[in-house]
C-alpha atoms as a PDB file:
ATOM      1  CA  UNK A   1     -28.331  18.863  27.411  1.00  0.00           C
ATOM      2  CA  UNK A   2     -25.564  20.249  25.109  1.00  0.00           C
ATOM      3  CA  UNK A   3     -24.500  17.120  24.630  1.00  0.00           C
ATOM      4  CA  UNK A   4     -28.332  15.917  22.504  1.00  0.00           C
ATOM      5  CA  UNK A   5     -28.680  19.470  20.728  1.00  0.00           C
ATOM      6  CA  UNK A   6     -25.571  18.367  19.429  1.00  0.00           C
ATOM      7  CA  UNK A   7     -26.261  15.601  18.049  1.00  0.00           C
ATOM      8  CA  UNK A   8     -29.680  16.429  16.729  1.00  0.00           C
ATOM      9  CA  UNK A   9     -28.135  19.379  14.797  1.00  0.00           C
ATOM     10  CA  UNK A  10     -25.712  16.904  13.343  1.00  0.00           C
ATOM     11  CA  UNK A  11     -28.130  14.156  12.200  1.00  0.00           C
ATOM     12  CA  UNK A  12     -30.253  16.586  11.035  1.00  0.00           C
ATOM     13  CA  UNK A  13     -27.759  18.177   8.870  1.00  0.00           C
ATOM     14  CA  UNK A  14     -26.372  15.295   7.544  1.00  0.00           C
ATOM     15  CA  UNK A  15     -29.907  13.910   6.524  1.00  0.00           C
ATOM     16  CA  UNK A  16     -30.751  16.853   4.683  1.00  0.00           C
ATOM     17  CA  UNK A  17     -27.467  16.932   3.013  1.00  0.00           C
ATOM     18  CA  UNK A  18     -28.192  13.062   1.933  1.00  0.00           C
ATOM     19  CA  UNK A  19     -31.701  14.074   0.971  1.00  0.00           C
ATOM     20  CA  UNK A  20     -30.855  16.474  -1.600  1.00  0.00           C
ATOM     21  CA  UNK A  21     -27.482  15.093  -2.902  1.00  0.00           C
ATOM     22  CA  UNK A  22     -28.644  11.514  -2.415  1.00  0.00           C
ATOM     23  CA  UNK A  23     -29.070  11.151  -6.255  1.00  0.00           C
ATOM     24  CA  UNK A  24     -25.916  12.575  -7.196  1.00  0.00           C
ATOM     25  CA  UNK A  25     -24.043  10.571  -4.576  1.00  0.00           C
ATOM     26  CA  UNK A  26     -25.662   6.960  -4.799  1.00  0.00           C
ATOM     27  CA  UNK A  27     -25.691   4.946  -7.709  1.00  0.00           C
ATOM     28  CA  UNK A  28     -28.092   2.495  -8.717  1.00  0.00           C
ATOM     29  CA  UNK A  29     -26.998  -1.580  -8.119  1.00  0.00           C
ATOM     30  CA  UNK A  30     -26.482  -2.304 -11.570  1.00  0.00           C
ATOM     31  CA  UNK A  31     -24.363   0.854 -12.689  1.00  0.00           C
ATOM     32  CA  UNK A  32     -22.265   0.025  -9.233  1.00  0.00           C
ATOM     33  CA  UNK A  33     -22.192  -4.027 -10.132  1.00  0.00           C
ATOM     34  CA  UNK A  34     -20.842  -3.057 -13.282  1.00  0.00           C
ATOM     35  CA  UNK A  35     -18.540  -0.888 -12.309  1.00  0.00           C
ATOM     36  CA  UNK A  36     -16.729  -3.162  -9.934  1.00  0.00           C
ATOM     37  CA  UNK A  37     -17.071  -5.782 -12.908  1.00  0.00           C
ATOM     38  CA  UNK A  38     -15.289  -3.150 -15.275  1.00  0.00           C
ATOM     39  CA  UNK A  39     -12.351  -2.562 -12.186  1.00  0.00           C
ATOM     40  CA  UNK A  40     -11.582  -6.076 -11.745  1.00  0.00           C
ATOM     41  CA  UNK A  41     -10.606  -6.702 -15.443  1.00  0.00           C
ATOM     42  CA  UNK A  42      -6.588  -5.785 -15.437  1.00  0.00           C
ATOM     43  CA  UNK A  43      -5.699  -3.756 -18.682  1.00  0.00           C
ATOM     44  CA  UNK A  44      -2.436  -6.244 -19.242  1.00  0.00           C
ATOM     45  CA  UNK A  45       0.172  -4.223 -20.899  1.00  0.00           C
ATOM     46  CA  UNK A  46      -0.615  -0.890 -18.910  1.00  0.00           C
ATOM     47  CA  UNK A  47      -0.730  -2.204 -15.528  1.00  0.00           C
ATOM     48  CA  UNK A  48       2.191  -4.035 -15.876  1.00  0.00           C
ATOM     49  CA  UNK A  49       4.423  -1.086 -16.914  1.00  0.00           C
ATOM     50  CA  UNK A  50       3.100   0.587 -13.984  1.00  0.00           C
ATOM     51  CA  UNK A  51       4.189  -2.332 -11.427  1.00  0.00           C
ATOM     52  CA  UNK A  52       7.434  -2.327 -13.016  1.00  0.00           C
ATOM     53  CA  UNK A  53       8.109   1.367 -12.269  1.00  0.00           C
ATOM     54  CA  UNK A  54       6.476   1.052  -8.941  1.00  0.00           C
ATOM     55  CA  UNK A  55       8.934  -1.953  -7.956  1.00  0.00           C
ATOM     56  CA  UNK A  56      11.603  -0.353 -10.136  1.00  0.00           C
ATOM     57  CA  UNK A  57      11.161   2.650  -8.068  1.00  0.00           C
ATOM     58  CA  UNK A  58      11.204   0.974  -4.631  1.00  0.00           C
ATOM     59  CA  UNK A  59      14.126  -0.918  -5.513  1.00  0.00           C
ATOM     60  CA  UNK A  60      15.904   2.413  -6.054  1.00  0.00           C
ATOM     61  CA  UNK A  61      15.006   3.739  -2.956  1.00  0.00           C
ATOM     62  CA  UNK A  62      15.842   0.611  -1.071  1.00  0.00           C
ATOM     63  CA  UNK A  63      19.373   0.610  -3.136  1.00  0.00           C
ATOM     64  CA  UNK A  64      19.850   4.219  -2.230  1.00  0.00           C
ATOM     65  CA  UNK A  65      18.842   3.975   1.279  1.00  0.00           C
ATOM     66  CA  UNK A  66      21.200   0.861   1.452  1.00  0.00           C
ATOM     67  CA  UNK A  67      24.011   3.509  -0.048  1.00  0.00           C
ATOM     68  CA  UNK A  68      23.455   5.898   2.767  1.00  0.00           C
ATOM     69  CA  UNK A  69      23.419   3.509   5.359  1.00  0.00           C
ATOM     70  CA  UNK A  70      27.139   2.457   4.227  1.00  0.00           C
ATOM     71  CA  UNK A  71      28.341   5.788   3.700  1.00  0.00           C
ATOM     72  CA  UNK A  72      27.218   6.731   7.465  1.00  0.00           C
ATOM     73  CA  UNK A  73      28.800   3.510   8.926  1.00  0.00           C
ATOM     74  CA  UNK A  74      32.242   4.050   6.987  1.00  0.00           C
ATOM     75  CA  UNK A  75      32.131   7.984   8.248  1.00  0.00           C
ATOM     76  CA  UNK A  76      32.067   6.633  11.512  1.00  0.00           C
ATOM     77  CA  UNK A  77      34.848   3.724  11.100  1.00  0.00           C
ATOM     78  CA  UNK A  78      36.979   6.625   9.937  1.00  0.00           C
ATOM     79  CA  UNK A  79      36.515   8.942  12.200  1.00  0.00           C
ATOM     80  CA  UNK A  80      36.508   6.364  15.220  1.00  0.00           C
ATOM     81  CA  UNK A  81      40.273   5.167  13.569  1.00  0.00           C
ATOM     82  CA  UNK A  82      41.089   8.499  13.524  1.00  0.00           C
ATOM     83  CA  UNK A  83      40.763   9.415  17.034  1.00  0.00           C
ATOM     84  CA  UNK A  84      42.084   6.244  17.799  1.00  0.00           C
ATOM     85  CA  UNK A  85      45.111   7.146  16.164  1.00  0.00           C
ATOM     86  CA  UNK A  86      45.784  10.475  17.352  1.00  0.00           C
ATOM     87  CA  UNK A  87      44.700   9.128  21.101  1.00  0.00           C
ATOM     88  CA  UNK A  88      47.675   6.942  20.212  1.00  0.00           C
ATOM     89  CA  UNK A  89      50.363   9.244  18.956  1.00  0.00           C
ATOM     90  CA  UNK A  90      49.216  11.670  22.151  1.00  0.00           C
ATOM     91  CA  UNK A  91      50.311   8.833  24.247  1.00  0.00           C
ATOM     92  CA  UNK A  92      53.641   7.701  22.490  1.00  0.00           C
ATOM     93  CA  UNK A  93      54.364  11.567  22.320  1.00  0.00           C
ATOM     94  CA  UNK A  94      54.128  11.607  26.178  1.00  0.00           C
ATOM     95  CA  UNK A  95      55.801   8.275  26.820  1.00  0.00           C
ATOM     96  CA  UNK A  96      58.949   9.878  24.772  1.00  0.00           C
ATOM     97  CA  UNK A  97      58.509  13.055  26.306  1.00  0.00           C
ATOM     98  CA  UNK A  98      58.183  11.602  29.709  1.00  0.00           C
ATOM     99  CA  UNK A  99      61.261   9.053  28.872  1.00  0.00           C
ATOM    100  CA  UNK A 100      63.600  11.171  27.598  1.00  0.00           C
ATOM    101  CA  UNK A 101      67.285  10.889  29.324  1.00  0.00           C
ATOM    102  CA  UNK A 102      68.725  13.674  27.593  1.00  0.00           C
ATOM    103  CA  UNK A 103      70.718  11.862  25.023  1.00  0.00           C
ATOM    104  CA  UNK A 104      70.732  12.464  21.457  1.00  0.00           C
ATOM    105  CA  UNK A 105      69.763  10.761  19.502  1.00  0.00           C
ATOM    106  CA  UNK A 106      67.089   8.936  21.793  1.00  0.00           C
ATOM    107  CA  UNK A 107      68.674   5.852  22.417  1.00  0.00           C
ATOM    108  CA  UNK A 108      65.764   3.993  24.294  1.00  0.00           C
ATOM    109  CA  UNK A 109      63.261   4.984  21.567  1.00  0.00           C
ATOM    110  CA  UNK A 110      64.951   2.473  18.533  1.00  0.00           C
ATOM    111  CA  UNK A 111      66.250  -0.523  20.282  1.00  0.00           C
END
């Protein structure tokens, strides 16, 4: 029951909204033929200016999108060889630590 008052409120408004704007909002088939003629003529030199910045502009994007994808990836190859590196001195510190006969200098270390 809710459900049809609804929808008869609806239809109802929107036809008298199309009713009384119907002339402003429609057009007649020749203005609207024409128009469409008039829109599928390409003004040459204008239009083409505005592809070029439009492609111009992607490319940009796309170059510094590109940039920022490399900058990330070498961030992280740097940071992953530094942790590898320090992972390694940790360990060599230990092994010498660990090895260490008392002797000076460390005569096991250089041989």
């Amino acid at each position: 029951m809710i459900w049809t008052k609804a929808i008869i409120a609806s239809l109802l408004t929107s036809f008298i909204i199309l009713s009384r704007a119907g002339q402003q909002v429609f057009m007649v088939e020749s203005d609207a033929s024409n128009f469409f003629k008039r829109r599928s003529r390409r003004s040459t030199y204008a239009e083409r200016i505005a592809e070029q910045r439009v492609h111009i502009a992607n490319s940009e994007r796309r170059r510094e999108y590109n940039e920022e994808q490399r900058n990330e990836h070498e961030n992280y190859l740097e940071e992953d060889r530094d942790e590898q590196l320090e992972r390694t001195r940790e360990v060599n510190e230990q092994f010498r630590e660990f090895h260490y006969d008392g002797l000076y200098p460390r005569s096991r270390w250089f041989h």
